[in-house]
C-alpha atoms as a PDB file:
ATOM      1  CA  UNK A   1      16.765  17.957  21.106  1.00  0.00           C
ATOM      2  CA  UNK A   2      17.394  18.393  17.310  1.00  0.00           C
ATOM      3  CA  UNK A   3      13.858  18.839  15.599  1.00  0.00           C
ATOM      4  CA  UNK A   4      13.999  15.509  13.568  1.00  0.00           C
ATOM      5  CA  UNK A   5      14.493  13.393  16.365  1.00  0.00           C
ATOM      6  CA  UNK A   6      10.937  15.302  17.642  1.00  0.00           C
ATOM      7  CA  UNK A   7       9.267  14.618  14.630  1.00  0.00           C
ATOM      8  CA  UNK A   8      10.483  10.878  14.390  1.00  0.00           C
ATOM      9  CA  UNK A   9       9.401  10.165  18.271  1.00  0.00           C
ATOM     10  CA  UNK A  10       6.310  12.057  17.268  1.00  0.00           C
ATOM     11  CA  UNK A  11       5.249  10.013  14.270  1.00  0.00           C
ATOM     12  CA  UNK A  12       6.010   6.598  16.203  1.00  0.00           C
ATOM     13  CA  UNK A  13       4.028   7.547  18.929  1.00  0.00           C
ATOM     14  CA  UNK A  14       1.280   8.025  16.248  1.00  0.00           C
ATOM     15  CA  UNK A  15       1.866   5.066  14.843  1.00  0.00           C
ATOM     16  CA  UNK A  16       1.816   2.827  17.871  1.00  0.00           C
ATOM     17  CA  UNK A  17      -1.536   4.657  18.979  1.00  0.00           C
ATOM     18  CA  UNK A  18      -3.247   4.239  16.202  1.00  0.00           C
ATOM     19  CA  UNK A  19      -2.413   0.438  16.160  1.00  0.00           C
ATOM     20  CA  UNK A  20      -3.199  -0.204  19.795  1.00  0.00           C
ATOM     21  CA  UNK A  21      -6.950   1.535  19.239  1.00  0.00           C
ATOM     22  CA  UNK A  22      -6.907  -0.993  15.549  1.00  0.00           C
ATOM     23  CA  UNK A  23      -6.163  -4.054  17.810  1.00  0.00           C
ATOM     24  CA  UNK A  24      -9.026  -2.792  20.913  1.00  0.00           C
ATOM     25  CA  UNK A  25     -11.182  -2.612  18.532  1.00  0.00           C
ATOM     26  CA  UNK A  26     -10.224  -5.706  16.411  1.00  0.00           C
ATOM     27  CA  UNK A  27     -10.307  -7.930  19.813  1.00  0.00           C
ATOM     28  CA  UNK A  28     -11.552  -5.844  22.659  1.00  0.00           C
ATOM     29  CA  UNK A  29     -15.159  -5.163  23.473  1.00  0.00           C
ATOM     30  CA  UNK A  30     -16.203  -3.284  20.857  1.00  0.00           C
ATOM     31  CA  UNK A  31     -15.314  -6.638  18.422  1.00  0.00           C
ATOM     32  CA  UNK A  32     -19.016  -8.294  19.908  1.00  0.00           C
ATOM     33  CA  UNK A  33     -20.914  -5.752  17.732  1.00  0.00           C
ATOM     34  CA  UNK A  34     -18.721  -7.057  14.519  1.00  0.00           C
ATOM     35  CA  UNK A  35     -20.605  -9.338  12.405  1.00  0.00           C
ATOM     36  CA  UNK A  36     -18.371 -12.228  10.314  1.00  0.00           C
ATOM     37  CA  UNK A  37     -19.238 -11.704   6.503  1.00  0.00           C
ATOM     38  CA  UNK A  38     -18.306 -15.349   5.776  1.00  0.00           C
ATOM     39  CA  UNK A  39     -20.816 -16.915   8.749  1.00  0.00           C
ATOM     40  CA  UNK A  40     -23.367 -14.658   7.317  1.00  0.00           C
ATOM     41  CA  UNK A  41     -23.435 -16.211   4.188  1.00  0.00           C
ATOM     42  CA  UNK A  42     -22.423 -19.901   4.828  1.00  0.00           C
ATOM     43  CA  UNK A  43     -23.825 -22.669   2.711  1.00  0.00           C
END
């Protein structure tokens, strides 16, 4: 394989990792600890 095709495969498979962790933490367990900024402060 020609190096830039490494690199490019490399850097998506960075990309899509760090979005899949973004969206288990956005909506996965870990989101029951998250606190809603605009609840907090209704009026």
């Amino acid at each position: 394989m020609e190096p830039a095709i490494v690199v490019s495969i490399t850097i998506l498979i960075l990309v899509v990792a760090v979005t899949g962790y973004a969206v288990y933490l956005a909506f996965g367990p870990p989101s029951a600890e998250l606190s809603d900024p605009f609840e907090d402060h209704e009026d």
